[in-house]
Protein backbone atom coordinates (compact mmCIF):
# COMPACT_ATOMS: atom_id res chain seq x y z
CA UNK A 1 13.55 15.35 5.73
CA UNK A 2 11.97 11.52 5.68
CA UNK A 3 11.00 12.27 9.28
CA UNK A 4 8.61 15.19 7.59
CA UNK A 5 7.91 12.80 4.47
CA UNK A 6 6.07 9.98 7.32
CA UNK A 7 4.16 13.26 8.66
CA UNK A 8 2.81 13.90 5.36
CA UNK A 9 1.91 10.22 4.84
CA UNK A 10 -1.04 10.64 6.90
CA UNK A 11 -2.68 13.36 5.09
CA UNK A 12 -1.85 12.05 1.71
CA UNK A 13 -4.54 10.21 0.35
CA UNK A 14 -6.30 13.48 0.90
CA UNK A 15 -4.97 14.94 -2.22
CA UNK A 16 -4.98 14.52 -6.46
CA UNK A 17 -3.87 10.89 -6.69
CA UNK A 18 -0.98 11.75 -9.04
CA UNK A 19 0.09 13.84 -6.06
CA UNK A 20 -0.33 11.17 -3.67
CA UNK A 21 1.78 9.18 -6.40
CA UNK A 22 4.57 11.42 -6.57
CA UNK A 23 4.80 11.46 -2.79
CA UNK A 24 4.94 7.79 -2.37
CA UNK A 25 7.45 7.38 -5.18
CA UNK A 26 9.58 10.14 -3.09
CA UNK A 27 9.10 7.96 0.29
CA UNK A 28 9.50 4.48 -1.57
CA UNK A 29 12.66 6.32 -3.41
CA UNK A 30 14.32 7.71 -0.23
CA UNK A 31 13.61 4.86 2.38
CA UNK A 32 15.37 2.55 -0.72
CA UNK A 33 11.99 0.72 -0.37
CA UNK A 34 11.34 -2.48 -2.76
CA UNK A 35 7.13 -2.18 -3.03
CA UNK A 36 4.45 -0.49 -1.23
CA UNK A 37 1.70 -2.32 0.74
CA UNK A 38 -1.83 -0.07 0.41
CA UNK A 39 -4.63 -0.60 2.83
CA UNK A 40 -8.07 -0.04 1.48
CA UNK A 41 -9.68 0.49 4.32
CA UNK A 42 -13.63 -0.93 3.82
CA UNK A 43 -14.13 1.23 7.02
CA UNK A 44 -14.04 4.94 6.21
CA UNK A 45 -14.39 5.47 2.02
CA UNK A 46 -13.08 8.84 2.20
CA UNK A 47 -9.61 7.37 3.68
CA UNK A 48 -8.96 4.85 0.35
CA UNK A 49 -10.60 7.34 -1.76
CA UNK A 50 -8.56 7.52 -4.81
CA UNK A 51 -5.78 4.44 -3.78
CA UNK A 52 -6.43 2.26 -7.03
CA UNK A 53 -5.79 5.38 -8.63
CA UNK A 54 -2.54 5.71 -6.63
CA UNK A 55 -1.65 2.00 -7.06
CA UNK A 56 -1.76 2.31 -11.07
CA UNK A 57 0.38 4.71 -11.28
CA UNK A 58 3.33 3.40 -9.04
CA UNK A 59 2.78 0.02 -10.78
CA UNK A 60 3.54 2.28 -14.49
CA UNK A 61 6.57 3.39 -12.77
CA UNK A 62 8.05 -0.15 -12.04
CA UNK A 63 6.90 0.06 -8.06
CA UNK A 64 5.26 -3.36 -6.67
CA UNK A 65 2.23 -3.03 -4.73
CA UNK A 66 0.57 -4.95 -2.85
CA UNK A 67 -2.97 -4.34 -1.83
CA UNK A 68 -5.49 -5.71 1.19
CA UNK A 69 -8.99 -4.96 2.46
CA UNK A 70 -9.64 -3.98 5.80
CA UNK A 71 -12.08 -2.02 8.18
CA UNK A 72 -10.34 -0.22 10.95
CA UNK A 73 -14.10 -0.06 12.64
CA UNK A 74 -14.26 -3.92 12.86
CA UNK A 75 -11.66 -5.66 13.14
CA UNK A 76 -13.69 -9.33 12.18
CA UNK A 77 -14.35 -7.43 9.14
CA UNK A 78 -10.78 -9.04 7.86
CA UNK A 79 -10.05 -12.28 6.44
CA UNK A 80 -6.56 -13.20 8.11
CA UNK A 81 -5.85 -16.24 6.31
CA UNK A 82 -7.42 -15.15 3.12
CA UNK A 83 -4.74 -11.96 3.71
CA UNK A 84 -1.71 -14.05 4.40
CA UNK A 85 -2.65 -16.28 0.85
CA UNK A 86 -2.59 -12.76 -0.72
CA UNK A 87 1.02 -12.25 0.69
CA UNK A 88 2.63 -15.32 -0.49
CA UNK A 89 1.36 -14.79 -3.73
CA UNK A 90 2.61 -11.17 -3.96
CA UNK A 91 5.98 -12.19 -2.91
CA UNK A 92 6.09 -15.08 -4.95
CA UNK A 93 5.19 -12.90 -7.81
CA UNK A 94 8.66 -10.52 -6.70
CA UNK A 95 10.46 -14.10 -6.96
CA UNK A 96 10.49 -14.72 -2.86
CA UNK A 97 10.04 -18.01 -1.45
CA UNK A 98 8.43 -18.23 2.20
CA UNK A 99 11.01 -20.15 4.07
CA UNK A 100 10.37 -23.58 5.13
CA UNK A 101 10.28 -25.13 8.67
């Protein structure tokens, strides 16, 4: 069944997003996952259509998530560093510590 839940993951921003909620919470749920990292993807609209959406409601239901712009069409189009300072903030925020050394 989880094999046919990551086969639906590709299609699912394609739908209502408190569909596309109810799927991730089902994924997040049964892979005993602790947050959800969203792409918005800069390069095609249609494929983040709807994700902020998405995001709201799985952060009303208790679910972190942590979100990053990208453009799958060009890759400079991404601000590694800028990313990475995004991470460590996130996981501070979820009381992780990056370790040292």
């Amino acid at each position: 069944e989880s094999t046919q839940l990551i086969d639906k993951a590709m299609y699912y921003r394609f739908y209502h997003p408190t569909v596309d909620a109810a799927h991730l919470k089902r994924m997040i749920k049964e892979w005993r996952a602790d947050g959800l990292v969203l792409s918005l993807n800069r390069g095609c609209e249609g494929f983040s259509e709807n994700l902020m959406e998405v995001r709201s409601a799985l952060l009303q239901s208790g679910i972190p998530v942590f979100t990053y712009e990208q453009n799958m069409g060009d890759k400079r189009d991404l601000d590694a560093r800028a990313v990475l300072d995004l991470v460590d903030a996130f996981m501070e925020g979820q009381g992780l510590k990056r370790p040292q050394g």
